[in-house]
C-alpha atoms as a PDB file:
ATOM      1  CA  UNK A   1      10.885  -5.387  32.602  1.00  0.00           C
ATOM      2  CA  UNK A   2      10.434  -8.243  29.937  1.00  0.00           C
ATOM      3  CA  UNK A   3      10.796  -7.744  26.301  1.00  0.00           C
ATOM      4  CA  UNK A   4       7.307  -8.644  25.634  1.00  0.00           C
ATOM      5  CA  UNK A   5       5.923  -5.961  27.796  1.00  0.00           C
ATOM      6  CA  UNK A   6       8.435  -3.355  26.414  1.00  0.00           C
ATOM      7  CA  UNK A   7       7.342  -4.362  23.026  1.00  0.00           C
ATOM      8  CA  UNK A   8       3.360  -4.058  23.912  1.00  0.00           C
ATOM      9  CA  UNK A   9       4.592  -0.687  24.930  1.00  0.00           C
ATOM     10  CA  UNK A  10       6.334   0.020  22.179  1.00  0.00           C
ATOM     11  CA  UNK A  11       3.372  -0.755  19.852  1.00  0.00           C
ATOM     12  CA  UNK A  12       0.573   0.719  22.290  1.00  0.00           C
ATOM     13  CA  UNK A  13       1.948   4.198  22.109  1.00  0.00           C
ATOM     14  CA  UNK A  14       2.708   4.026  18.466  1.00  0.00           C
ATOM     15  CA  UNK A  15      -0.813   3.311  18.127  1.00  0.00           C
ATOM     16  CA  UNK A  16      -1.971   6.383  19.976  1.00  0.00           C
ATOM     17  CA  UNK A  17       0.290   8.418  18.133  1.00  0.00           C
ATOM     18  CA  UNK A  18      -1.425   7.000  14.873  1.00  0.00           C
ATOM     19  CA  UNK A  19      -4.939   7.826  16.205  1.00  0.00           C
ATOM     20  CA  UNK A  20      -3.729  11.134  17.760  1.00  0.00           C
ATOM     21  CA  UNK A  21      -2.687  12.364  14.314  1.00  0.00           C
ATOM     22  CA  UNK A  22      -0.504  15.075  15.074  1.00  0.00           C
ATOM     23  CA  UNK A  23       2.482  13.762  14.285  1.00  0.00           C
ATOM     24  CA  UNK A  24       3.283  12.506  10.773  1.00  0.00           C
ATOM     25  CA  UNK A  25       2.381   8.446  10.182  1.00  0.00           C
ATOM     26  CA  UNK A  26       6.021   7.651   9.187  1.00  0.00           C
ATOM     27  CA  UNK A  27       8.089  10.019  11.943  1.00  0.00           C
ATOM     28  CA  UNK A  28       5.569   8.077  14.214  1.00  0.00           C
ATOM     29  CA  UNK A  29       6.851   4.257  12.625  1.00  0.00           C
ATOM     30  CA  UNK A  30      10.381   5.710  12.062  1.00  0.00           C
ATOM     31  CA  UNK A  31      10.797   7.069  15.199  1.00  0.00           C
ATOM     32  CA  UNK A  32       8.788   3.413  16.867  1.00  0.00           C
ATOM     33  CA  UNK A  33      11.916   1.350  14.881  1.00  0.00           C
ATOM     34  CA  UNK A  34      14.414   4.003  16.798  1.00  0.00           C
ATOM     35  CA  UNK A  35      13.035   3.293  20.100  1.00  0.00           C
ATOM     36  CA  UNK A  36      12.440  -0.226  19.394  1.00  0.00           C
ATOM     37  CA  UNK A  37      16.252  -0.513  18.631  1.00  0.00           C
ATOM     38  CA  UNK A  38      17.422   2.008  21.485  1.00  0.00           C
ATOM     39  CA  UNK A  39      15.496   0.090  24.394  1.00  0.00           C
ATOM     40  CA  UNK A  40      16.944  -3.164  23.255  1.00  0.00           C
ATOM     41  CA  UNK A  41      13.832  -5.365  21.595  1.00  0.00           C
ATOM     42  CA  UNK A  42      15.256  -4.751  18.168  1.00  0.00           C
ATOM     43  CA  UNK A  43      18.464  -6.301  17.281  1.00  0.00           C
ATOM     44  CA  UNK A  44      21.218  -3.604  16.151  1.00  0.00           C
ATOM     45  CA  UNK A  45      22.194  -5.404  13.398  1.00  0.00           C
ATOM     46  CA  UNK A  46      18.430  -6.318  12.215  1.00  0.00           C
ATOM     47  CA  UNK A  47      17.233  -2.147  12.068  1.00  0.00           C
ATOM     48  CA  UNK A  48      16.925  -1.598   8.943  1.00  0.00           C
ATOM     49  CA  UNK A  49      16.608  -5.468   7.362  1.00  0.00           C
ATOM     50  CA  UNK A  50      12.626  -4.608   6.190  1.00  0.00           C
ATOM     51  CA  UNK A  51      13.193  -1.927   3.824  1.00  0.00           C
ATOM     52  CA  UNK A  52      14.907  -4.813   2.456  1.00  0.00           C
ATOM     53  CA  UNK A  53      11.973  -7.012   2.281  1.00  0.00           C
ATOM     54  CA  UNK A  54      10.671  -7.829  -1.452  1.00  0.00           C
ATOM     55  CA  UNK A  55       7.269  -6.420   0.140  1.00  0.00           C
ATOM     56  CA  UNK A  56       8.496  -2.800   0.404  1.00  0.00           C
ATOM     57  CA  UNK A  57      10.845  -3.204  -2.850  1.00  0.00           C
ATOM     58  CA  UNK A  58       7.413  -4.213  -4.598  1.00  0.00           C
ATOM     59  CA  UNK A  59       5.487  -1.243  -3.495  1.00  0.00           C
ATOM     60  CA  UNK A  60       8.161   0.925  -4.130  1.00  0.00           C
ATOM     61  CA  UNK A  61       8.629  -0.194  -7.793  1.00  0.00           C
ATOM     62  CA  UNK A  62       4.685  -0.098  -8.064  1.00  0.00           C
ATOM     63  CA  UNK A  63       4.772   4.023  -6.741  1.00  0.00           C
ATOM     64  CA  UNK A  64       7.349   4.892  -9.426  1.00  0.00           C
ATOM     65  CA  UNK A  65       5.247   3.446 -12.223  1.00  0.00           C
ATOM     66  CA  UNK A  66       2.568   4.918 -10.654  1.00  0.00           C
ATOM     67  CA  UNK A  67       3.916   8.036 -10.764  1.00  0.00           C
ATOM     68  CA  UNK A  68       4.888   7.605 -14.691  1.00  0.00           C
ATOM     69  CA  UNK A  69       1.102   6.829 -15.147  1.00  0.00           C
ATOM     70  CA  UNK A  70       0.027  10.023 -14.082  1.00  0.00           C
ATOM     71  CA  UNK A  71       2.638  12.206 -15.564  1.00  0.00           C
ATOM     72  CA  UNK A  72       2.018  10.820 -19.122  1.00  0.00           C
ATOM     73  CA  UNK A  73      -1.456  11.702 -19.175  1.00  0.00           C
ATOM     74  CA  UNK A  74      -3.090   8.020 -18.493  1.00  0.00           C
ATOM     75  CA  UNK A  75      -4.890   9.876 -15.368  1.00  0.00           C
ATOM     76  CA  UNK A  76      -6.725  12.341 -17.544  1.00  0.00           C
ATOM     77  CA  UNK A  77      -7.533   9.875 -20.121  1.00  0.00           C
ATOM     78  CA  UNK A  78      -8.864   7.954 -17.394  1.00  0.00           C
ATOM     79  CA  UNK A  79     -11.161  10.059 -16.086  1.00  0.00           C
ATOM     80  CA  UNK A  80     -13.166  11.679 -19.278  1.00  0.00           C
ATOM     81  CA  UNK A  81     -13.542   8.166 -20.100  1.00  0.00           C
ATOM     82  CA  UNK A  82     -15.203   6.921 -16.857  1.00  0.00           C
ATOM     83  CA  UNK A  83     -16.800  10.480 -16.553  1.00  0.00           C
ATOM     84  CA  UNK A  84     -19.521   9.541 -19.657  1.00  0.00           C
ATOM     85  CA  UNK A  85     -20.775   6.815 -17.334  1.00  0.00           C
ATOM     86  CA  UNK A  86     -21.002   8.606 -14.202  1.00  0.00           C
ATOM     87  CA  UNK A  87     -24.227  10.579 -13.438  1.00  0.00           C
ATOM     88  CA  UNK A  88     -24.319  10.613  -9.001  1.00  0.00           C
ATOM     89  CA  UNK A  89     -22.421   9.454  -6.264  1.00  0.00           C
ATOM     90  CA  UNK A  90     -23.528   6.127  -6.029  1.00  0.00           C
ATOM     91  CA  UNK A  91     -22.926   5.679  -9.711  1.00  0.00           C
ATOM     92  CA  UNK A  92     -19.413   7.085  -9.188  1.00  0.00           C
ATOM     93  CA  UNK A  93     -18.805   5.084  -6.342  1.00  0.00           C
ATOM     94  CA  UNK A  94     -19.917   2.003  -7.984  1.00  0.00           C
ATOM     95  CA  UNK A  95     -17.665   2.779 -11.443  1.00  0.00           C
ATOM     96  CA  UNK A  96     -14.514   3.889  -9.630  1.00  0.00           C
ATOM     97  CA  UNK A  97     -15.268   0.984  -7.142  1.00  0.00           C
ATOM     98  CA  UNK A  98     -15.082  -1.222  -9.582  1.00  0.00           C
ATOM     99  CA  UNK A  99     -12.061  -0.484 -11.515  1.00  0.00           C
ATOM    100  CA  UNK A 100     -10.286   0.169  -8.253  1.00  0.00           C
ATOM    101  CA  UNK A 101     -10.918  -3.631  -7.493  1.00  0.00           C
ATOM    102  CA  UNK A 102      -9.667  -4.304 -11.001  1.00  0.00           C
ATOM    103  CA  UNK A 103      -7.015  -2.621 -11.111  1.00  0.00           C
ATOM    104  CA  UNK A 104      -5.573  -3.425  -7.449  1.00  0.00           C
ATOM    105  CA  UNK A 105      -5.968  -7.194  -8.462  1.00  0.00           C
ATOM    106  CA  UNK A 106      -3.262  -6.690 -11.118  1.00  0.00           C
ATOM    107  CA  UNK A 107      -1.397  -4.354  -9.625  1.00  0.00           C
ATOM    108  CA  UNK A 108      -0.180  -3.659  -5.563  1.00  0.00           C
ATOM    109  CA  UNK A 109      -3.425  -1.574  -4.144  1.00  0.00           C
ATOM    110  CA  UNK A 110      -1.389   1.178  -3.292  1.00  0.00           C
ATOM    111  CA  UNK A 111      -0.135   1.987  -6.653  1.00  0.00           C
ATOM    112  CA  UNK A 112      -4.095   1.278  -8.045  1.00  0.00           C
ATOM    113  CA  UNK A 113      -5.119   3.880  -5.607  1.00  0.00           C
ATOM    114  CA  UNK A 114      -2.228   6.070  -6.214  1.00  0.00           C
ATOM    115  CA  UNK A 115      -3.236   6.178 -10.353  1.00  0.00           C
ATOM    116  CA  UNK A 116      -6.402   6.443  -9.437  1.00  0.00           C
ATOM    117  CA  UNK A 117      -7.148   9.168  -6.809  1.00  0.00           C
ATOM    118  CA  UNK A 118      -5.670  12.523  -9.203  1.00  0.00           C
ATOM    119  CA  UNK A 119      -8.747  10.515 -11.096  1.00  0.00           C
ATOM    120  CA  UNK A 120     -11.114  10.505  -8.909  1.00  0.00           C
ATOM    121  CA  UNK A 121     -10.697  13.901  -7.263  1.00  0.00           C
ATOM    122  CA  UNK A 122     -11.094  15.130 -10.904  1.00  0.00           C
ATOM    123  CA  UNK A 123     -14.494  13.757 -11.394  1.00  0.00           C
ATOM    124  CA  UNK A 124     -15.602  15.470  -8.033  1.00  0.00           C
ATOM    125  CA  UNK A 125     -14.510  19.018  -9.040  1.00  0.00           C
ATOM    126  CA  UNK A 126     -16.714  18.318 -12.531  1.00  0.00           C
ATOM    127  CA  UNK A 127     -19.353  17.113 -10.661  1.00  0.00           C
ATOM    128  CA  UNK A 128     -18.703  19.686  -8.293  1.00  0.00           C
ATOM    129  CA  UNK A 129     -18.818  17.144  -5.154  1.00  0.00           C
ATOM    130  CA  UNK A 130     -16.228  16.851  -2.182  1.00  0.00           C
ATOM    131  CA  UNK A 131     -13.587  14.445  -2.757  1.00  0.00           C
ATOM    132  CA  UNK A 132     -14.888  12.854   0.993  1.00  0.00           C
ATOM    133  CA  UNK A 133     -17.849  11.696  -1.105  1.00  0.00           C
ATOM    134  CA  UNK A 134     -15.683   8.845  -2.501  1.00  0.00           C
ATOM    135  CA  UNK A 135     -12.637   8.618  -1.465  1.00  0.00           C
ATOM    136  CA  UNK A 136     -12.826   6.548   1.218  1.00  0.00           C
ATOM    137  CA  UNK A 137     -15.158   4.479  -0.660  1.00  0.00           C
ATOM    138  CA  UNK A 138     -11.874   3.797  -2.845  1.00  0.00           C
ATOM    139  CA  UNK A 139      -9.594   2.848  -0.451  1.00  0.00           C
ATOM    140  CA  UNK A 140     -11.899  -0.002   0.921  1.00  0.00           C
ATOM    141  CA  UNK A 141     -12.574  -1.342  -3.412  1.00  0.00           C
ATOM    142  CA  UNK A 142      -8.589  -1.108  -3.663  1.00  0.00           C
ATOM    143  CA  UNK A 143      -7.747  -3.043  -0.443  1.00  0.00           C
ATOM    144  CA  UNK A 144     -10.811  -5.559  -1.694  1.00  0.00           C
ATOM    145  CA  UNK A 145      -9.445  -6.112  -5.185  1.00  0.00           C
ATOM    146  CA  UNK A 146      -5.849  -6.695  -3.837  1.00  0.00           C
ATOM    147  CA  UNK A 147      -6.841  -9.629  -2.122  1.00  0.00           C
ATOM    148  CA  UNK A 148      -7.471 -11.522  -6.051  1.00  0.00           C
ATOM    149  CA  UNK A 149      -3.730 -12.102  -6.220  1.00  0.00           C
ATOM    150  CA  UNK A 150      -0.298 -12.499  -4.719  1.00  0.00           C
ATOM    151  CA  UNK A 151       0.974  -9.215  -5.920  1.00  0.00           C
ATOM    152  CA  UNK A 152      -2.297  -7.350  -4.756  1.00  0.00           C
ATOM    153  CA  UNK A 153      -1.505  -6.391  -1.590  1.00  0.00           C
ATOM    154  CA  UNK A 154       2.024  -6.458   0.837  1.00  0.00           C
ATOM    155  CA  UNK A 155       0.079  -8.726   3.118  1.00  0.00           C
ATOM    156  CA  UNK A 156      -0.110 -11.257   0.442  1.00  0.00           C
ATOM    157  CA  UNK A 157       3.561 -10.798  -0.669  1.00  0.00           C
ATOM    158  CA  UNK A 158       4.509 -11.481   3.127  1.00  0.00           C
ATOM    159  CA  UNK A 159       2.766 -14.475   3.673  1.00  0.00           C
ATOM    160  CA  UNK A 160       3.974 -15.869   0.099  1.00  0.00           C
ATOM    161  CA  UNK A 161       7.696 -14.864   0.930  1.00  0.00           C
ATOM    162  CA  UNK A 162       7.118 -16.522   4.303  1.00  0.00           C
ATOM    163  CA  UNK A 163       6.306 -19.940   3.206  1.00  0.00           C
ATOM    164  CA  UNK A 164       8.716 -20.082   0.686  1.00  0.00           C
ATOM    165  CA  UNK A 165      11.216 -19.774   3.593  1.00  0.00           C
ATOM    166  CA  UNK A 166       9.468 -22.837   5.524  1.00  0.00           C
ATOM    167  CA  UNK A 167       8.245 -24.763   2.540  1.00  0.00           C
ATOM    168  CA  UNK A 168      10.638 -23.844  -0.222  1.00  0.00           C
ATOM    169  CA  UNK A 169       7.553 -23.054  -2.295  1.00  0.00           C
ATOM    170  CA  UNK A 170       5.805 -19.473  -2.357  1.00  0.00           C
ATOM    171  CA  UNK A 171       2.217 -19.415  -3.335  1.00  0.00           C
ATOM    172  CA  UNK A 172       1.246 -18.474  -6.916  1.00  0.00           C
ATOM    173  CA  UNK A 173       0.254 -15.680  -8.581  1.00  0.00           C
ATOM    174  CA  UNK A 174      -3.442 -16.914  -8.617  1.00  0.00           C
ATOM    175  CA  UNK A 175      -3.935 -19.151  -5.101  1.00  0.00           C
ATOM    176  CA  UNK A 176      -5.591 -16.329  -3.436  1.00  0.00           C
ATOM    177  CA  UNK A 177      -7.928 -15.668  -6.448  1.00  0.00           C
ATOM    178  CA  UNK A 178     -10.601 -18.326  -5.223  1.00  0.00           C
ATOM    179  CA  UNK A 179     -11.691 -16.952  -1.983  1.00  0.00           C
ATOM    180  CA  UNK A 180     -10.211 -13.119  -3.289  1.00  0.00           C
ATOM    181  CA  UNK A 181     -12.618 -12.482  -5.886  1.00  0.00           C
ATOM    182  CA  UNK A 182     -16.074 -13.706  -3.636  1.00  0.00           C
ATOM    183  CA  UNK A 183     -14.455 -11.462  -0.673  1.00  0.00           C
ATOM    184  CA  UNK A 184     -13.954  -8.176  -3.433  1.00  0.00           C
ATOM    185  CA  UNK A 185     -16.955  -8.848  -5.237  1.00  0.00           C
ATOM    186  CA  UNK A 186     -19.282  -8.786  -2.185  1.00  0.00           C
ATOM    187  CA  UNK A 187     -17.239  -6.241  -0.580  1.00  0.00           C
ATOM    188  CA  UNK A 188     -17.598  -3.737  -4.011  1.00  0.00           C
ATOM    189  CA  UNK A 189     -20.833  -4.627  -4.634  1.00  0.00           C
ATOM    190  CA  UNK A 190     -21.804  -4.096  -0.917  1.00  0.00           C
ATOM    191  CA  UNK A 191     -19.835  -0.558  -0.940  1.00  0.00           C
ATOM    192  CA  UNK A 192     -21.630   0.598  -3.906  1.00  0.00           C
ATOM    193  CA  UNK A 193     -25.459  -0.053  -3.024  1.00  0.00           C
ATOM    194  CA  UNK A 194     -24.997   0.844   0.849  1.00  0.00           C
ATOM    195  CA  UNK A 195     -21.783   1.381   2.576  1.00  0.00           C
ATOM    196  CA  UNK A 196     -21.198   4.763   1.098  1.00  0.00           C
ATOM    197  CA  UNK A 197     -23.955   5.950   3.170  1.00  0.00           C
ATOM    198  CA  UNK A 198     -21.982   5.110   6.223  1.00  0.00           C
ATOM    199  CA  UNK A 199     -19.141   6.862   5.693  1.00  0.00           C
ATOM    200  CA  UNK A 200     -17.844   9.818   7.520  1.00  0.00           C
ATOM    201  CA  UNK A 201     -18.981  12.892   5.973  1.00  0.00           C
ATOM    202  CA  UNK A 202     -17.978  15.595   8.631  1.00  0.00           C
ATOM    203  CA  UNK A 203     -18.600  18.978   6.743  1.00  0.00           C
ATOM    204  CA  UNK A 204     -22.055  17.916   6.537  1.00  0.00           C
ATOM    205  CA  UNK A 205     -22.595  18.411   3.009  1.00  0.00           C
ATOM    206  CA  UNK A 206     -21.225  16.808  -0.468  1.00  0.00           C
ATOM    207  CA  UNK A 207     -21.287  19.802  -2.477  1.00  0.00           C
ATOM    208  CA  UNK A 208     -18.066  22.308  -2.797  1.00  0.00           C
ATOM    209  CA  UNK A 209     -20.091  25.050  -2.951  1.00  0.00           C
ATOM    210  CA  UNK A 210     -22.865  24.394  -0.511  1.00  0.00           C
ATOM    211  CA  UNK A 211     -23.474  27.690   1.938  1.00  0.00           C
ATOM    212  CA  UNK A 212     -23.218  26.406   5.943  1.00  0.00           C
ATOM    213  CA  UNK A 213     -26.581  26.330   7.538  1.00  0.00           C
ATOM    214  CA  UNK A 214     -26.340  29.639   9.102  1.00  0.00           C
ATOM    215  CA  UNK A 215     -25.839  31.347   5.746  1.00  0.00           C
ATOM    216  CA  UNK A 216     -29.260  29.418   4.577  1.00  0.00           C
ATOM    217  CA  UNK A 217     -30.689  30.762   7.262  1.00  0.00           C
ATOM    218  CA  UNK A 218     -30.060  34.052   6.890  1.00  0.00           C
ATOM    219  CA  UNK A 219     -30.879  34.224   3.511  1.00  0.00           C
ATOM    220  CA  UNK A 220     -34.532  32.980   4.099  1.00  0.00           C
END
């Protein structure tokens, strides 16, 4: 068997694992890099050369200040402020949208949604409202606004790392920004007006402390 159809193996059941859900997302990778390295496809020497990569070291430093954000009280501060100028879920979708997109730009998008999600799940518990109102809805504005720059998003960090190693010169902090902020503008504004109505919304109601239909029914 060739190497390229042990690695489309490889990947193809680490992508059913991912969409199985069962097992937990890194055992699954962890466990894919094992097998990867065990079957041959992986050189010995090369297993653990990513967590290397300035990508990883980036979103790593990004988690701890993240982290430091939220246990100084930023996160709190954060949301009474943003709270005054939410009244509904498209209005909260539409402010935490946009300073998601904001934020990520400056910031890696993980660490933006990291600060931001203690945040947001505290404006749903005011407002009374499911946190799988919006936070889905915040994952898509923080992947959007992480396209503005290099340091948005690990994607970005790759590709810049990558042609500094074929050019000898990285992209800037700002070449992405052009097409970036059309792309995360559209995207946010898009999100906000209509694409939180197509979102999942399994328990069939937005409210924590909506009775299930039965219970309605019994009560009439």
């Amino acid at each position: 068997m060739s190497d390229q159809t042990l690695v489309f193996l490889l990947i193809s059941t680490t992508f059913v694992l991912f969409i199985w859900g069962r097992i937990r997302y890194d055992m699954v990778a962890f466990g894919a890099l094992i097998a990867g390295t065990i079957i041959g496809v992986i050189p010995t020497q090369e297993v653990f050369s990513g967590f290397g990569h300035p990508a990883v070291v980036i979103i790593a430093l990004v988690l701890i200040i993240s982290r430091g954000l939220v246990r100084s009280g930023s996160v709190e501060l954060i949301s009474s402020k943003l709270g005054n100028l939410i009244s509904g879920v498209k209005t909260h979708i539409a402010v935490m949208g946009t300073v998601s997109a904001m934020l990520s730009s400056i910031v890696n998008n993980v660490a933006a949604l990291a600060i931001l999600m203690p945040a947001d799940n505290q404006l749903n518990k005011k407002a009374n409202r499911k946190p799988s109102a919006t936070l889905m809805a915040l994952a898509f504005t923080s992947i959007l606004g992480g396209m503005v720059t290099m340091i948005g998003t690990a994607s970005n960090v790759v590709i810049a790392t990558y042609r500094e190693s074929i050019l000898d010169t990285p992209y800037s902090m700002f070449d992405f920004a052009p097409v970036g902020l059309i792309v995360a503008l559209s995207g946010v504004i898009f999100i906000a007006l209509f694409g939180w109505r197509l979102m999942p919304n399994p328990e069939g109601s937005n409210k924590l402390n909506a009775r299930p239909e039965e219970d309605r029914k019994s009560v009439v």
